[in-house]
N, C-alpha and C. Protein backbone atom coordinates (compact mmCIF):
# COMPACT_ATOMS: atom_id res chain seq x y z
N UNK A 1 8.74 -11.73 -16.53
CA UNK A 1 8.90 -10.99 -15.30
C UNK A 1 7.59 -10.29 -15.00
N UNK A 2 7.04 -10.47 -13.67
CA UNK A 2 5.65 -10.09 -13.21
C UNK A 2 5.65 -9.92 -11.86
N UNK A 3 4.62 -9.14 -11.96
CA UNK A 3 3.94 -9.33 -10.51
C UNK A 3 2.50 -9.43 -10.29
N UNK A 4 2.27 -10.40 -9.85
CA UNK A 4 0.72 -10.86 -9.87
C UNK A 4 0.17 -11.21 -8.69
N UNK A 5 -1.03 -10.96 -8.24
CA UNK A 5 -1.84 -10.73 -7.22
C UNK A 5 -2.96 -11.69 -7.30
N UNK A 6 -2.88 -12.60 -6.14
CA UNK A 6 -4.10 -13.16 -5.71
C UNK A 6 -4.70 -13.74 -4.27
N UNK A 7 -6.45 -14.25 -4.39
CA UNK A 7 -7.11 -13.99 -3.44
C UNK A 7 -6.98 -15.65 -3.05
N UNK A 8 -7.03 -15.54 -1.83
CA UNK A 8 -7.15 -16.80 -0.76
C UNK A 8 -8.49 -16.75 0.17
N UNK A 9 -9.61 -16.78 -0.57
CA UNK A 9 -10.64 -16.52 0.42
C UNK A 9 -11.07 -15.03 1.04
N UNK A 10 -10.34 -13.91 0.28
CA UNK A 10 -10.73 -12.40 0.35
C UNK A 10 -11.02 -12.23 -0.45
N UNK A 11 -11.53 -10.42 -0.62
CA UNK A 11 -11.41 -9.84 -1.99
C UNK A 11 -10.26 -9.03 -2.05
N UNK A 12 -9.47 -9.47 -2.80
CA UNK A 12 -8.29 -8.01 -3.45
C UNK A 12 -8.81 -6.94 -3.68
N UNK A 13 -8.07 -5.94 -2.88
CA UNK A 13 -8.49 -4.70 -2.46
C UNK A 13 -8.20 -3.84 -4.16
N UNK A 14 -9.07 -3.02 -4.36
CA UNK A 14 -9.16 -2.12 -5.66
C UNK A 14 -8.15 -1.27 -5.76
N UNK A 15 -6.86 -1.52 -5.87
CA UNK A 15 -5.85 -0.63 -6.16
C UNK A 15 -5.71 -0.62 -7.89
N UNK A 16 -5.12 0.35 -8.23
CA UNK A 16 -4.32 0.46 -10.07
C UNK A 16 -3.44 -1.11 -10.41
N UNK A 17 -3.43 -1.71 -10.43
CA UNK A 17 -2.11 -2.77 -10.34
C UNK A 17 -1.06 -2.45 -11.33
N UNK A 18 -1.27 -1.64 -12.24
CA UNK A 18 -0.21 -1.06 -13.11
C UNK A 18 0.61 0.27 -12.44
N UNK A 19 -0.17 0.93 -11.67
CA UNK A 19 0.23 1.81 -10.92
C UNK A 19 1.02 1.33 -9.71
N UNK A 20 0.57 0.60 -9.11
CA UNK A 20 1.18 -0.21 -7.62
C UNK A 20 2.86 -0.94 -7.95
N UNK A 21 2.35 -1.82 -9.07
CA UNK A 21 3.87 -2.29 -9.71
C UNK A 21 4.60 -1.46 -10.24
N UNK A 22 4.36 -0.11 -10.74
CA UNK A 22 5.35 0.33 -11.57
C UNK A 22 6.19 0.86 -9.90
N UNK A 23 5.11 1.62 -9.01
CA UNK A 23 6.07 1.69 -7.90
C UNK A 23 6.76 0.93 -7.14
N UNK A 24 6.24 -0.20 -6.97
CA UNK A 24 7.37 -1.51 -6.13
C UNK A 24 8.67 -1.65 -7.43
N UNK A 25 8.48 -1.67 -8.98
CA UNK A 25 10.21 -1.78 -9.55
C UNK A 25 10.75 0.24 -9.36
N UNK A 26 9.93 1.26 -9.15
CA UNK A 26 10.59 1.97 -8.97
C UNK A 26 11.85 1.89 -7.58
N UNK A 27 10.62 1.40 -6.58
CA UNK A 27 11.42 1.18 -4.88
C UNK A 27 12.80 0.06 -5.39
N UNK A 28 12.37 -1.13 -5.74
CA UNK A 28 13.51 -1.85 -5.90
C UNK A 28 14.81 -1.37 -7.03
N UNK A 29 14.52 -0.30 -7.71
CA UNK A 29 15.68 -0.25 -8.49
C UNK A 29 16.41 1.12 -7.89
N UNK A 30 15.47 1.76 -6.39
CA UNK A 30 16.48 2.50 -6.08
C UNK A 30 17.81 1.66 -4.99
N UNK A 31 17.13 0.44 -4.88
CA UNK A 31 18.50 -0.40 -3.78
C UNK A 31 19.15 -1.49 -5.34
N UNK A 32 19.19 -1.12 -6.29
CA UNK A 32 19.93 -1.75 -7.19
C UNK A 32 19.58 -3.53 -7.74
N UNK A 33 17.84 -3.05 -7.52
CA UNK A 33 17.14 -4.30 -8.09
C UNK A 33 16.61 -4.41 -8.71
N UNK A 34 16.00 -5.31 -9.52
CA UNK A 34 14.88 -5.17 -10.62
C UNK A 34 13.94 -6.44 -10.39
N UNK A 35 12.84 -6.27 -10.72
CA UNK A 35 11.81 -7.37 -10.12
C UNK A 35 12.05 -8.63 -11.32
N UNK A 36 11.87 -9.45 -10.69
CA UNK A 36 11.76 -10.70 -11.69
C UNK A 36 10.10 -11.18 -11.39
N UNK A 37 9.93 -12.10 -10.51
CA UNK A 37 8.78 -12.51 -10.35
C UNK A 37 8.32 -12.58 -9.22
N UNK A 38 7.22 -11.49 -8.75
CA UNK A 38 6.74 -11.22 -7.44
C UNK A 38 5.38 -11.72 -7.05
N UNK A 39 4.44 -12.96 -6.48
CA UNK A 39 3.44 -12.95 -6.76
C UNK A 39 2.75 -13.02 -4.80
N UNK A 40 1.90 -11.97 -4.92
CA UNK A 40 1.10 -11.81 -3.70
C UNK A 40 -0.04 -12.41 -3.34
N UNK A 41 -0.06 -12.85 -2.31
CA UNK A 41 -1.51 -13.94 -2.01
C UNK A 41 -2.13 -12.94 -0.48
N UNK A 42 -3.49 -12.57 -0.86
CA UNK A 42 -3.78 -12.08 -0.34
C UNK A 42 -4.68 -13.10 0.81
N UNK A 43 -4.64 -13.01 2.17
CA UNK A 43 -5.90 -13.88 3.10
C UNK A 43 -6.14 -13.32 4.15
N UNK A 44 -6.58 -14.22 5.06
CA UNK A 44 -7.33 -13.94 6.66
C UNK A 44 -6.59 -14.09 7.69
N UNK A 45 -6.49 -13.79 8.43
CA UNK A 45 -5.67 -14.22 9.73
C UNK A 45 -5.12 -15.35 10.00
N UNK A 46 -6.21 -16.33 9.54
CA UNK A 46 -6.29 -18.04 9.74
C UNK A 46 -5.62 -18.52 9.27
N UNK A 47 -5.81 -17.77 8.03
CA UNK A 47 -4.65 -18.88 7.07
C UNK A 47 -2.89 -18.10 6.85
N UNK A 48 -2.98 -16.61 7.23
CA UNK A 48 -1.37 -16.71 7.30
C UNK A 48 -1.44 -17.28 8.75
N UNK A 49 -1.83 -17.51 10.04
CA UNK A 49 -1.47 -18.45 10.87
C UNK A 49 -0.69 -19.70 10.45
N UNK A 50 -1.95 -20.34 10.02
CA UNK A 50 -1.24 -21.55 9.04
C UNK A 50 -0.50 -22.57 8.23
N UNK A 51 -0.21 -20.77 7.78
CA UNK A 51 1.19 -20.46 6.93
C UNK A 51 2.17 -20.32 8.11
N UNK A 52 2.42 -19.49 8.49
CA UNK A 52 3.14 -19.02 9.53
C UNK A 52 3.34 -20.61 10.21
N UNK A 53 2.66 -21.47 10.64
CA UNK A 53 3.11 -22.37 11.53
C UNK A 53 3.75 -23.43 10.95
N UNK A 54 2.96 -23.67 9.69
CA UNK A 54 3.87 -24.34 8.60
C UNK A 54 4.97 -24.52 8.35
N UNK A 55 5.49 -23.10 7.67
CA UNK A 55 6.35 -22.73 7.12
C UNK A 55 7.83 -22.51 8.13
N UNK A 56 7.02 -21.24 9.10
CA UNK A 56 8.03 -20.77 9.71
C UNK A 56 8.15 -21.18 11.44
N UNK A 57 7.13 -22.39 11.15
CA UNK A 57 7.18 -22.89 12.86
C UNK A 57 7.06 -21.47 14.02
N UNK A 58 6.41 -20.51 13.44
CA UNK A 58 5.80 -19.59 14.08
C UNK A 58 4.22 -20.04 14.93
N UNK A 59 3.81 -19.43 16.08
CA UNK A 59 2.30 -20.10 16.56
C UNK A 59 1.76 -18.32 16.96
N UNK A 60 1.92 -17.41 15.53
CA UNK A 60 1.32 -16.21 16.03
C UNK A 60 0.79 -15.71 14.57
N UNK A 61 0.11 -14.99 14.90
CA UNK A 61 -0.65 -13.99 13.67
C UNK A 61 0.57 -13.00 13.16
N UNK A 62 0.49 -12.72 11.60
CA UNK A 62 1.32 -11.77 11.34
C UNK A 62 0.49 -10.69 10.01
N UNK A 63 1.27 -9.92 9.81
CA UNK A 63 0.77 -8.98 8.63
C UNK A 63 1.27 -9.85 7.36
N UNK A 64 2.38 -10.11 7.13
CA UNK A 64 3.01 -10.36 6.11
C UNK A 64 4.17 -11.59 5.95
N UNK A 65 4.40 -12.23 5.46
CA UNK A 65 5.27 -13.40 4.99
C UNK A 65 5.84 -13.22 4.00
N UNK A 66 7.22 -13.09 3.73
CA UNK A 66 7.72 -13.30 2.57
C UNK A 66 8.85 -14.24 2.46
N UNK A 67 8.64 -15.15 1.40
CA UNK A 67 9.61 -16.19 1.21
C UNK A 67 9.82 -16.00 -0.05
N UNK A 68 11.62 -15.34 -0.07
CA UNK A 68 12.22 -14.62 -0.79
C UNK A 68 12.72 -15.58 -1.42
N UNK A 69 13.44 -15.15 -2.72
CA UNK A 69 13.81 -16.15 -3.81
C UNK A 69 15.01 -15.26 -4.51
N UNK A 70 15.26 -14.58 -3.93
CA UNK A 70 15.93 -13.75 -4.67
C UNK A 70 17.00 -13.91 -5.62
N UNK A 71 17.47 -13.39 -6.85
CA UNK A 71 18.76 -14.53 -7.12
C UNK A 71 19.71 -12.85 -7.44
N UNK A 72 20.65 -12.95 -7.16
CA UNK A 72 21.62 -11.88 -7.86
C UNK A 72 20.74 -10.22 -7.15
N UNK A 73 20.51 -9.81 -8.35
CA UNK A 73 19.59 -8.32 -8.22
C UNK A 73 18.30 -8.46 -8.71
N UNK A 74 17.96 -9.52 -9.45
CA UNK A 74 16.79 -10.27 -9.31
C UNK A 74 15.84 -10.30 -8.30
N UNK A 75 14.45 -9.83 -8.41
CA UNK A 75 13.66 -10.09 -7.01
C UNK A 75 12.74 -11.17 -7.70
N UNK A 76 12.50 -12.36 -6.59
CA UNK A 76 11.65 -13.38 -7.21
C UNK A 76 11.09 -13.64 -5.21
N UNK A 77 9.89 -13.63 -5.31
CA UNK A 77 9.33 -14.17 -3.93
C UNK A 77 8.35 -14.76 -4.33
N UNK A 78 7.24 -15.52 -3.50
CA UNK A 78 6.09 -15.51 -2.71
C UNK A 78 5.62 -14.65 -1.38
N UNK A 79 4.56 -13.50 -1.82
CA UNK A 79 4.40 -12.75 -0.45
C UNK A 79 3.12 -13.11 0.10
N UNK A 80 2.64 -13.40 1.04
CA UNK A 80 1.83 -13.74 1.79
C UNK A 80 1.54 -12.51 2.91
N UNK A 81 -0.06 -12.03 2.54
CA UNK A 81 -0.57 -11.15 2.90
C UNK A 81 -1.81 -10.87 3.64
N UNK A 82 -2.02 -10.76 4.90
CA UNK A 82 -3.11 -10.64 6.21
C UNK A 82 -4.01 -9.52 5.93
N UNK A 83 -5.15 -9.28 5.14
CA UNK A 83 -5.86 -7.79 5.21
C UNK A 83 -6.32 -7.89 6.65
N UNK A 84 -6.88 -8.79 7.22
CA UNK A 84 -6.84 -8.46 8.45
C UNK A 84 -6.30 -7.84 9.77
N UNK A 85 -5.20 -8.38 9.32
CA UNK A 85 -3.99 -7.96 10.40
C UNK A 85 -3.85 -6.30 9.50
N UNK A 86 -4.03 -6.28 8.48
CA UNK A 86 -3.72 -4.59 8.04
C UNK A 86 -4.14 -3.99 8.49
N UNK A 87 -5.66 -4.32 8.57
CA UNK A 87 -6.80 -3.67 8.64
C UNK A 87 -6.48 -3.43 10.17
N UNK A 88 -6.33 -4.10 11.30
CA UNK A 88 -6.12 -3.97 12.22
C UNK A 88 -5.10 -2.73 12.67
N UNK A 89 -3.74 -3.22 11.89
CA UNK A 89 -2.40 -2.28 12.33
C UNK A 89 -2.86 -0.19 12.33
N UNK A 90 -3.81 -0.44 10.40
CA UNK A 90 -4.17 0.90 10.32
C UNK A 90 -4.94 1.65 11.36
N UNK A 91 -6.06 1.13 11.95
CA UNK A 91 -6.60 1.27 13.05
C UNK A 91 -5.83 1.67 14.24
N UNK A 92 -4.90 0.74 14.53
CA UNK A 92 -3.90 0.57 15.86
C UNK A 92 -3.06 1.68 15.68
N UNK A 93 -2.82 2.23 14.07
CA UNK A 93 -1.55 3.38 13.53
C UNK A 93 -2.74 5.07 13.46
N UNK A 94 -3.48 4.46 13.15
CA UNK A 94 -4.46 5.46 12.50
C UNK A 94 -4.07 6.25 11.65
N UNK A 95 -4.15 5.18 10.53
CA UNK A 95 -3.48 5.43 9.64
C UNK A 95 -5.05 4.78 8.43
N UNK A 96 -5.40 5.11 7.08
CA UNK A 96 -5.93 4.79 6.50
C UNK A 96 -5.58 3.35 5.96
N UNK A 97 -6.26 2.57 5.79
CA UNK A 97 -6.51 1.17 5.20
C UNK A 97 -5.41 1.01 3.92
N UNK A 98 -5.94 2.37 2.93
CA UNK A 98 -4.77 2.09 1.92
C UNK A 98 -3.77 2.35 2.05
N UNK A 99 -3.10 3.34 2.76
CA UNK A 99 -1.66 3.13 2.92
C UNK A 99 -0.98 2.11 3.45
N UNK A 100 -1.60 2.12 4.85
CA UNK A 100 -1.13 0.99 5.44
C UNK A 100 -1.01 -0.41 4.54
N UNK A 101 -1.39 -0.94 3.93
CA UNK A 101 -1.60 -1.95 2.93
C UNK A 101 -0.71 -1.58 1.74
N UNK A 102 -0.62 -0.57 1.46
CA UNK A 102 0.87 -0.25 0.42
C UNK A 102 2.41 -0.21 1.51
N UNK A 103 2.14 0.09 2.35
CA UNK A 103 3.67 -0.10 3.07
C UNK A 103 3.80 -1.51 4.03
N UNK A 104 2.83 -2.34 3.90
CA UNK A 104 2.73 -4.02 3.70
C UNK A 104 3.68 -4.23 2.51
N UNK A 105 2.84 -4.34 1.60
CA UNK A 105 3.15 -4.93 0.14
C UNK A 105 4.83 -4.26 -0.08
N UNK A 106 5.14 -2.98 0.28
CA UNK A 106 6.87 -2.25 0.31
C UNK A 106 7.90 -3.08 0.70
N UNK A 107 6.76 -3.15 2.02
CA UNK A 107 7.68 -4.10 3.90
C UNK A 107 8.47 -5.40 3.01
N UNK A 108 7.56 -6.07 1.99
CA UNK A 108 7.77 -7.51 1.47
C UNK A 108 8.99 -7.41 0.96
N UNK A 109 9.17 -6.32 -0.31
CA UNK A 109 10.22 -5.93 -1.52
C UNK A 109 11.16 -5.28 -0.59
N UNK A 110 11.13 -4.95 0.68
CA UNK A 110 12.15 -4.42 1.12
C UNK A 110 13.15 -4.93 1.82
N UNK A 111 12.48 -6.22 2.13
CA UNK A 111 12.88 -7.46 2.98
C UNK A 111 13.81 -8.30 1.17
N UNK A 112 13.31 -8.24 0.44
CA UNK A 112 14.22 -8.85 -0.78
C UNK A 112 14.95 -7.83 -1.54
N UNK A 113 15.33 -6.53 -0.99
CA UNK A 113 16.75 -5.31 -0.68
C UNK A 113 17.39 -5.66 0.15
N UNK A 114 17.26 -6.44 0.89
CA UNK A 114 18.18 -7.11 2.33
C UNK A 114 17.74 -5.70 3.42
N UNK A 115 17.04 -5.31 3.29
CA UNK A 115 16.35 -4.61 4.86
C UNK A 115 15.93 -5.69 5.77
N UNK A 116 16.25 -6.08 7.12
CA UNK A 116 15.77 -6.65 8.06
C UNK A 116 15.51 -6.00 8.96
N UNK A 117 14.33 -6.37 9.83
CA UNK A 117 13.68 -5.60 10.87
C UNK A 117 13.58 -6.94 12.28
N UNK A 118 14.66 -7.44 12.83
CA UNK A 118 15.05 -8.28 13.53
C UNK A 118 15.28 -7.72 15.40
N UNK A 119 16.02 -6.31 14.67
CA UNK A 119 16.75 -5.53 15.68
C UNK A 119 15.73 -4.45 16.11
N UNK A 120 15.71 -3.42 17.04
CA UNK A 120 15.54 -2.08 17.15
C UNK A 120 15.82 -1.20 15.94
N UNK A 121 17.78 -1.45 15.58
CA UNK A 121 18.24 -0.47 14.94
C UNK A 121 17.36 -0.96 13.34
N UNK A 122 17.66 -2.36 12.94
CA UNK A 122 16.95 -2.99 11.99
C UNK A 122 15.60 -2.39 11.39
N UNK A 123 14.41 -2.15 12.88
CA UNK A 123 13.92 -2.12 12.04
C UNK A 123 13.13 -0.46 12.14
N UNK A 124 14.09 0.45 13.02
CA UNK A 124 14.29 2.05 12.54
C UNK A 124 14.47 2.13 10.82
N UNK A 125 15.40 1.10 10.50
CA UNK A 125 15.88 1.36 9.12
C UNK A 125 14.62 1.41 8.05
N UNK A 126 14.48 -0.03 8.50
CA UNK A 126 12.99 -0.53 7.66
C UNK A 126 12.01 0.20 7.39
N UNK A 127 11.67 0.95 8.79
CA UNK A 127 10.42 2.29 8.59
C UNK A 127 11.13 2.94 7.97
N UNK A 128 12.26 3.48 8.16
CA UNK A 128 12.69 4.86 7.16
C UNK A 128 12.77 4.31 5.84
N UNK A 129 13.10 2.67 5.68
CA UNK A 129 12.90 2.89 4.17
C UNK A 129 11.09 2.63 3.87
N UNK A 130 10.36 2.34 4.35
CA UNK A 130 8.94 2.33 4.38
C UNK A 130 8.61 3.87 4.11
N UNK A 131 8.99 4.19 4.37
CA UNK A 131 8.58 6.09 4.70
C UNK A 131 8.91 6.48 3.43
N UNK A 132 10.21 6.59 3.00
CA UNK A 132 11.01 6.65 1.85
C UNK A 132 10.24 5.98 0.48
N UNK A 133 9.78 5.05 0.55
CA UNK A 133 8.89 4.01 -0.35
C UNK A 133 7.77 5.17 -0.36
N UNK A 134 6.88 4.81 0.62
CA UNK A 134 5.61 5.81 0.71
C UNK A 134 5.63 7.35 -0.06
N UNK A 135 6.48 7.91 -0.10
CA UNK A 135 6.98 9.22 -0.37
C UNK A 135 6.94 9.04 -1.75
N UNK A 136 7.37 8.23 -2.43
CA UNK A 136 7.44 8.19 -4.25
C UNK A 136 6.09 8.05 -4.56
N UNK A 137 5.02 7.53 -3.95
CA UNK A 137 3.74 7.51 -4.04
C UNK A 137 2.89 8.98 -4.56
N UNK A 138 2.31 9.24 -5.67
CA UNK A 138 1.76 10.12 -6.03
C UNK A 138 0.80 11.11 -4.43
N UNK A 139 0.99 11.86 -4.13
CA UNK A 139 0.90 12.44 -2.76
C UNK A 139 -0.96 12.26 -2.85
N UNK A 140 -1.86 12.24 -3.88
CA UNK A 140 -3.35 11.57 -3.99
C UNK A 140 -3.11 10.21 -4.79
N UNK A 141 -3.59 9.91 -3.34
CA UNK A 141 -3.79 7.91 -3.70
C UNK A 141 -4.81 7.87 -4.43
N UNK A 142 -5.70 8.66 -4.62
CA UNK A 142 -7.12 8.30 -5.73
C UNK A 142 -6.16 7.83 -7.02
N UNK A 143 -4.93 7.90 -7.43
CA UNK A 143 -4.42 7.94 -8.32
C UNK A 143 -3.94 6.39 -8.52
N UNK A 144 -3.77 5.90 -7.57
CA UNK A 144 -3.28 4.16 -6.91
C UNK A 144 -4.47 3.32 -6.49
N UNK A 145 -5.38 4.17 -5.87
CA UNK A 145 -7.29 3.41 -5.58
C UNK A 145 -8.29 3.45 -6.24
N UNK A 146 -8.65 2.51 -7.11
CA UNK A 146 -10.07 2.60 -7.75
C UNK A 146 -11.17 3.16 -6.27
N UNK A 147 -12.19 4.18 -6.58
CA UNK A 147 -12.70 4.38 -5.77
C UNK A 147 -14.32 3.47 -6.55
């Protein structure tokens, strides 16, 4: 059981990865989950396009992809991850780079809690549990960011 991180033509951003995972099985075991095997692919716009058109017969840019696997209370995915599009949203949120990019990587595990963000009401929920996620986060991220 893991969670492992990799690059598609970026650089993986300098977070703790022991720190980052221990909080994604904290988030999932407050909706009554436990991680099995989570592995993140980090890229460019282009290629979650790509993906996206591939996969999900989508023809738009996104932040994030997740193709869940879930079995039981088991979390098992592939997450597929845009720093671009992050990089963008934080800007658009004004919001810093690293958070925004930790409540990406949440958005994924929260979507394999059965949170959907489909609706309005959907995805009120989603931010509040995004918010909720964010909040267990040591309140100094130097603690989660290699500087």
């Amino acid at each position: 059981m893991a969670i492992n991180y990799y690059s598609d033509g970026v650089t993986i951003p300098q977070f703790r990865r022991r720190a980052v995972n221990a909080w994604i099985k904290d988030v999932a075991a407050v909706y009554g989950y436990e991680v099995g095997d989570i592995t993140y692919q980090f890229c460019n716009n282009e290629r979650i396009l790509e993906i996206n058109k591939q996969y999900l017969l989508h023809d738009y840019y996104t932040d994030i992809i997740t193709f869940d696997q879930t079995r039981d209370n088991l979390l098992f995915a592939d997450i597929v991850i845009s720093l671009e599009m992050v990089e963008d949203n934080a800007k658009e949120l004004g919001e810093p780079f690293e958070r925004e990019l930790l409540r990406v990587i949440i958005h994924g595990v929260l979507h394999m809690c059965q949170f959907d963000d489909q609706t309005e009401e959907q995805e009120a929920e989603m931010r509040a549990a995004e918010e909720n996620a964010l909040a267990m986060l040591p309140a100094d991220l130097s603690e989660v960011w290699r500087k």
